[in-house]
N, C-alpha and C. Protein backbone atom coordinates (compact mmCIF):
# COMPACT_ATOMS: atom_id res chain seq x y z
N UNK A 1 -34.15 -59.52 -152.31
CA UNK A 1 -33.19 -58.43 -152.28
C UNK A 1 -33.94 -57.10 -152.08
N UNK A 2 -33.20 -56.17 -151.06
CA UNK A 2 -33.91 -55.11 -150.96
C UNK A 2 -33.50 -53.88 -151.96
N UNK A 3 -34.48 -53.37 -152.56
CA UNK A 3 -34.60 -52.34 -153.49
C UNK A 3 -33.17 -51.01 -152.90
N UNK A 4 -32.89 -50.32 -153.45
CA UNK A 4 -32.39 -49.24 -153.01
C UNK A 4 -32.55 -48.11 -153.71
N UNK A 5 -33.50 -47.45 -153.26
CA UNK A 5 -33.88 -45.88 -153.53
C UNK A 5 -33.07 -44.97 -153.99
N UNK A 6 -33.12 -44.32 -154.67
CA UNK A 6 -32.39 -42.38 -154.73
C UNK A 6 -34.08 -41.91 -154.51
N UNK A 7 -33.25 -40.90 -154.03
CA UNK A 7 -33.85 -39.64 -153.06
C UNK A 7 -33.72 -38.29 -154.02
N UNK A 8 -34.94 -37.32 -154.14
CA UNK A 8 -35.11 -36.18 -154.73
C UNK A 8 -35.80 -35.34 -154.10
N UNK A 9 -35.75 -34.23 -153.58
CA UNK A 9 -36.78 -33.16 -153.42
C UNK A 9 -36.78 -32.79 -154.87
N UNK A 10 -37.97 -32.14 -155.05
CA UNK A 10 -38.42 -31.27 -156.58
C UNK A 10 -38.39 -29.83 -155.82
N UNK A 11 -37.87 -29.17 -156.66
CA UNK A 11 -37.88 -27.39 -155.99
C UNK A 11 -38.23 -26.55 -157.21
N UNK A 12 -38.08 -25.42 -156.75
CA UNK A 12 -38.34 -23.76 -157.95
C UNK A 12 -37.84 -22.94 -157.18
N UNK A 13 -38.15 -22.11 -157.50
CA UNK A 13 -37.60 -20.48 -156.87
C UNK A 13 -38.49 -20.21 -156.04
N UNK A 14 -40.13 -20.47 -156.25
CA UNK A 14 -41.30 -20.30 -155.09
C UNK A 14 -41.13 -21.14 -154.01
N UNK A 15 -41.25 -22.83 -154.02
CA UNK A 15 -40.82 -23.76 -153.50
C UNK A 15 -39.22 -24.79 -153.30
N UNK A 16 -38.50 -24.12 -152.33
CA UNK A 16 -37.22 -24.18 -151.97
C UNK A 16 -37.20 -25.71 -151.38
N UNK A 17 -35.56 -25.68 -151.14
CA UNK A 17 -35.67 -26.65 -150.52
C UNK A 17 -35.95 -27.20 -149.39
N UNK A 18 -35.96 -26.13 -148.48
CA UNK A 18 -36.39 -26.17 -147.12
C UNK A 18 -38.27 -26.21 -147.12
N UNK A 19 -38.55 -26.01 -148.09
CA UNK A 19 -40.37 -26.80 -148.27
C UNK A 19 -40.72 -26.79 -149.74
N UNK A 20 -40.05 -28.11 -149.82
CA UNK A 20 -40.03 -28.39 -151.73
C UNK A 20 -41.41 -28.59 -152.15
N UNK A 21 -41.99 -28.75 -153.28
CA UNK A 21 -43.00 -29.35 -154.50
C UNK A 21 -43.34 -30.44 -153.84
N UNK A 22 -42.26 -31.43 -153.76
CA UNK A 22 -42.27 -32.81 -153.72
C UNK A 22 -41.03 -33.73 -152.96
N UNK A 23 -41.30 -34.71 -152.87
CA UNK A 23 -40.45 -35.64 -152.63
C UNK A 23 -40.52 -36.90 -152.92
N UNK A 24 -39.72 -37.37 -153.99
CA UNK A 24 -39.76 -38.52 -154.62
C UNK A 24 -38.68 -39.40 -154.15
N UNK A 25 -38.97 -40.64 -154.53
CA UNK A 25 -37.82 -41.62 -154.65
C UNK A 25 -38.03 -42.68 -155.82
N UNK A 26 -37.31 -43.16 -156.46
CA UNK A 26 -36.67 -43.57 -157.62
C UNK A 26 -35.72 -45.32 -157.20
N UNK A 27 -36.48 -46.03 -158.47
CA UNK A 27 -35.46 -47.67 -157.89
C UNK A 27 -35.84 -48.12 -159.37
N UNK A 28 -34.40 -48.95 -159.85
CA UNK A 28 -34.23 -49.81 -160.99
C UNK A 28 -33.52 -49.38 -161.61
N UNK A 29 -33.58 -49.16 -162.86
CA UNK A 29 -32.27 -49.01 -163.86
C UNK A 29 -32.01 -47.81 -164.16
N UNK A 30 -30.83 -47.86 -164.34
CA UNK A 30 -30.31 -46.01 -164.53
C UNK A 30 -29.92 -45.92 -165.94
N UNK A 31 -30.81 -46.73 -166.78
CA UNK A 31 -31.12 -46.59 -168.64
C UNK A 31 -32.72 -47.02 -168.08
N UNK A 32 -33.05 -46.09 -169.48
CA UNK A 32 -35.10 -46.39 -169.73
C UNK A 32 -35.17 -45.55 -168.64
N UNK A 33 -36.40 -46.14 -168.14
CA UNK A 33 -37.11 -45.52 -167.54
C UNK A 33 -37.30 -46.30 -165.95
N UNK A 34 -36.78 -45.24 -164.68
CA UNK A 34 -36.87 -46.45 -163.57
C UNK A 34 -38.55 -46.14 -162.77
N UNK A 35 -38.46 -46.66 -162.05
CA UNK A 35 -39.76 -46.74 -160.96
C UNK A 35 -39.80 -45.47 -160.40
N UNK A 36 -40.87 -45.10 -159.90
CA UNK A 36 -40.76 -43.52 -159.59
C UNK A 36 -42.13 -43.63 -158.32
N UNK A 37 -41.81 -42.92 -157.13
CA UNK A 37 -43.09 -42.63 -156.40
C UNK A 37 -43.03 -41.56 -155.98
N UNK A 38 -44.04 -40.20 -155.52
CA UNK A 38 -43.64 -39.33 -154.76
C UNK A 38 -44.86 -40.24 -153.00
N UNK A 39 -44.14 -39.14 -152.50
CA UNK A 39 -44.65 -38.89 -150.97
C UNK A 39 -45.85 -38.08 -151.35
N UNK A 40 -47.18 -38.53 -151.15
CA UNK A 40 -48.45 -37.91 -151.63
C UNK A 40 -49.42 -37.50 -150.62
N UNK A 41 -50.08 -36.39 -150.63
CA UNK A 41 -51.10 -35.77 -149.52
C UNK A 41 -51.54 -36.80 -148.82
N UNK A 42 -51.88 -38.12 -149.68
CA UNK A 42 -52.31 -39.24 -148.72
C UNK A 42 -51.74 -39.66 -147.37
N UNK A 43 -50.51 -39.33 -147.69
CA UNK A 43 -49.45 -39.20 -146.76
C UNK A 43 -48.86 -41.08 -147.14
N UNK A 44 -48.90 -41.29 -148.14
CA UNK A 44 -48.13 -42.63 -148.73
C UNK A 44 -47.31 -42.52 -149.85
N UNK A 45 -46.54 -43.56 -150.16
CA UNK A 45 -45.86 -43.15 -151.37
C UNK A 45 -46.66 -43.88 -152.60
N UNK A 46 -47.12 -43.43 -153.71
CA UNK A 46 -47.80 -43.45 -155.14
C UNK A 46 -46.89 -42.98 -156.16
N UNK A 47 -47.46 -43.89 -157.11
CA UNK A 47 -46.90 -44.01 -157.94
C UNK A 47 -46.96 -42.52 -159.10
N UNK A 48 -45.83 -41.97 -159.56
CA UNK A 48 -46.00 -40.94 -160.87
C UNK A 48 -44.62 -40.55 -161.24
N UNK A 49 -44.76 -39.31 -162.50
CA UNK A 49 -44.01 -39.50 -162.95
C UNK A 49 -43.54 -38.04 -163.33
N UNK A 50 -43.26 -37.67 -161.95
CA UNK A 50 -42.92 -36.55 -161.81
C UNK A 50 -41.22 -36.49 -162.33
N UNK A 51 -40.53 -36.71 -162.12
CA UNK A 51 -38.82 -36.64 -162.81
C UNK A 51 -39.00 -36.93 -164.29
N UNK A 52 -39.90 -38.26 -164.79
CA UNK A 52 -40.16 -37.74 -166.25
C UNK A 52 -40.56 -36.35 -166.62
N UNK A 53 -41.29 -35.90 -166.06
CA UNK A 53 -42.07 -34.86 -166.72
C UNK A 53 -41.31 -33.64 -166.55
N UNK A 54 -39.98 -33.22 -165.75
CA UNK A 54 -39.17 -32.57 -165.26
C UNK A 54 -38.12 -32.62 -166.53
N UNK A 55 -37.69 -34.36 -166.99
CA UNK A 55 -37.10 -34.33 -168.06
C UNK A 55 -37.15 -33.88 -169.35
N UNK A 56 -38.67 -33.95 -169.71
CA UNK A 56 -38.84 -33.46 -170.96
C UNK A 56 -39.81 -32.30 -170.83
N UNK A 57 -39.38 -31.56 -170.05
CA UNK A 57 -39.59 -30.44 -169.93
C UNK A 57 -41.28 -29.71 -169.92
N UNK A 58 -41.37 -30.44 -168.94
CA UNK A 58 -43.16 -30.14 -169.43
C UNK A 58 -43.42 -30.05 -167.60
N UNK A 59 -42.48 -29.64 -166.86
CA UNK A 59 -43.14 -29.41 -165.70
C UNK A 59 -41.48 -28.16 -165.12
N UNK A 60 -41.82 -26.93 -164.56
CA UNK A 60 -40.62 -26.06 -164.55
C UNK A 60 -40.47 -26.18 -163.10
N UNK A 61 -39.79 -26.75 -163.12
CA UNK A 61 -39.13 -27.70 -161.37
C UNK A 61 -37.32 -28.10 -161.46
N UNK A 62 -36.81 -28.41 -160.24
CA UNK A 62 -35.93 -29.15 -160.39
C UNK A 62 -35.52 -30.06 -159.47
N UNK A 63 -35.02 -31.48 -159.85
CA UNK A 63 -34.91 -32.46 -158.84
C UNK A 63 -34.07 -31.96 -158.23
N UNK A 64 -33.58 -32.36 -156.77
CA UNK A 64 -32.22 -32.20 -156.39
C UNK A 64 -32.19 -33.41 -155.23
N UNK A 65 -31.11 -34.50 -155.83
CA UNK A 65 -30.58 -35.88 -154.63
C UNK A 65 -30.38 -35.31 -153.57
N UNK A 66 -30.88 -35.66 -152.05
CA UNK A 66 -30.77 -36.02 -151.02
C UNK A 66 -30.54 -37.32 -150.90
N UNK A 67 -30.04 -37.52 -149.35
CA UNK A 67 -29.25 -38.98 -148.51
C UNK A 67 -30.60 -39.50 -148.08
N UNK A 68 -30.85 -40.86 -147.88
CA UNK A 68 -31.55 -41.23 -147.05
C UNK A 68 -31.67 -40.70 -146.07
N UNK A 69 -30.66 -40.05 -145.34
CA UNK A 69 -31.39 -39.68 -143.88
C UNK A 69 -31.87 -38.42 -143.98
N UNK A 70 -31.56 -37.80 -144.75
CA UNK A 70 -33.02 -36.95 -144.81
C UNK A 70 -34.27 -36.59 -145.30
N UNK A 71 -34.40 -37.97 -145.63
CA UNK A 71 -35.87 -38.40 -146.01
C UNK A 71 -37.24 -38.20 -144.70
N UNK A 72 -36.86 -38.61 -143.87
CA UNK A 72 -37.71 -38.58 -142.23
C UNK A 72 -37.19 -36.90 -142.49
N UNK A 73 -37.07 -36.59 -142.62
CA UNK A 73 -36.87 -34.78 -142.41
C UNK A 73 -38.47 -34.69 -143.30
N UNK A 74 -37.95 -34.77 -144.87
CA UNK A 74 -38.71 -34.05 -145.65
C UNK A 74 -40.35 -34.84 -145.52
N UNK A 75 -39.95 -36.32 -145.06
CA UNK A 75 -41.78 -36.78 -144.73
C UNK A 75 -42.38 -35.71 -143.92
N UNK A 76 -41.93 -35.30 -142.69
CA UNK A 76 -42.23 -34.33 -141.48
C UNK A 76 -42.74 -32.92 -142.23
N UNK A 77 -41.99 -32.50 -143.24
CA UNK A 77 -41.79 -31.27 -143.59
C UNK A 77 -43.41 -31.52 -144.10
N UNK A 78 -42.97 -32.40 -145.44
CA UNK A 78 -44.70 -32.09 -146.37
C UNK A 78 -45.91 -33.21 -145.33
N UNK A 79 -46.12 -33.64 -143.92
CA UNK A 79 -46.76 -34.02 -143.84
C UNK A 79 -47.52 -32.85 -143.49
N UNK A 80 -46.63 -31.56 -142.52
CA UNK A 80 -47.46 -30.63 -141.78
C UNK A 80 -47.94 -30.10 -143.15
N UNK A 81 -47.17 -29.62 -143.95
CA UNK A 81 -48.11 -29.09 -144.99
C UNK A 81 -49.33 -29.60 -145.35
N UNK A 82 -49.17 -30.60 -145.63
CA UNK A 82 -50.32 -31.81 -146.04
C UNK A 82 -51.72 -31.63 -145.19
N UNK A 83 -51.38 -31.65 -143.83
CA UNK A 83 -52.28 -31.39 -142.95
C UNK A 83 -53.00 -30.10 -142.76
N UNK A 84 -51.98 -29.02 -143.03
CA UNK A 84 -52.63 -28.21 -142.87
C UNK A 84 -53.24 -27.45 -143.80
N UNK A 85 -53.22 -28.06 -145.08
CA UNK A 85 -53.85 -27.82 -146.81
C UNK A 85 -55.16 -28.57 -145.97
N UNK A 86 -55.59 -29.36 -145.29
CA UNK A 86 -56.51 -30.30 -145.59
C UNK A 86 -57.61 -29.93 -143.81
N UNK A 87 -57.27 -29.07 -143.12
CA UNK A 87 -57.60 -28.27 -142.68
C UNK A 87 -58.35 -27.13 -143.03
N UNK A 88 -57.39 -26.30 -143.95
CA UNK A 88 -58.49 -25.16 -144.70
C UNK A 88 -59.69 -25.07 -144.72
């Protein structure tokens, strides 16, 4: 059976949504604690636990759900970033 994701950009007031923190996605149970990866400089998805740490308040961010289809948006968005942090 195939997994099915929710979708998050992480934002602030510095980092909007049009070039968020992050971009995570999320699979398993919606009690406890589910699976969590962001989209990472590596340019893969890894494992962390960024929406925990959002929850209990120890990181000043905020998730906000996106659709699957604009996931291929936000890969595009933080890859150029990605690239061009690693350029510098």
């Amino acid at each position: 059976m195939a997994r099915e994701f929710r979708y998050y950009v992480i934002v602030s007031d510095v980092e909007p949504r049009d070039n968020p923190y992050a971009l995570v996605r999320v699979w398993g149970p919606d009690r406890g604690i589910p699976n969590e990866e962001f989209f990472s400089p590596r340019l893969v998805w890894e494992r962390n636990s960024i929406l925990n740490q959002i929850g209990h308040g120890s990181m000043d961010r905020e998730p906000e759900q996106i659709t699957e289809r604009e996931v291929e948006h936000y890969v595009e968005v933080l890859t150029r970033r990605f690239k061009a942090q690693q350029e510098s």
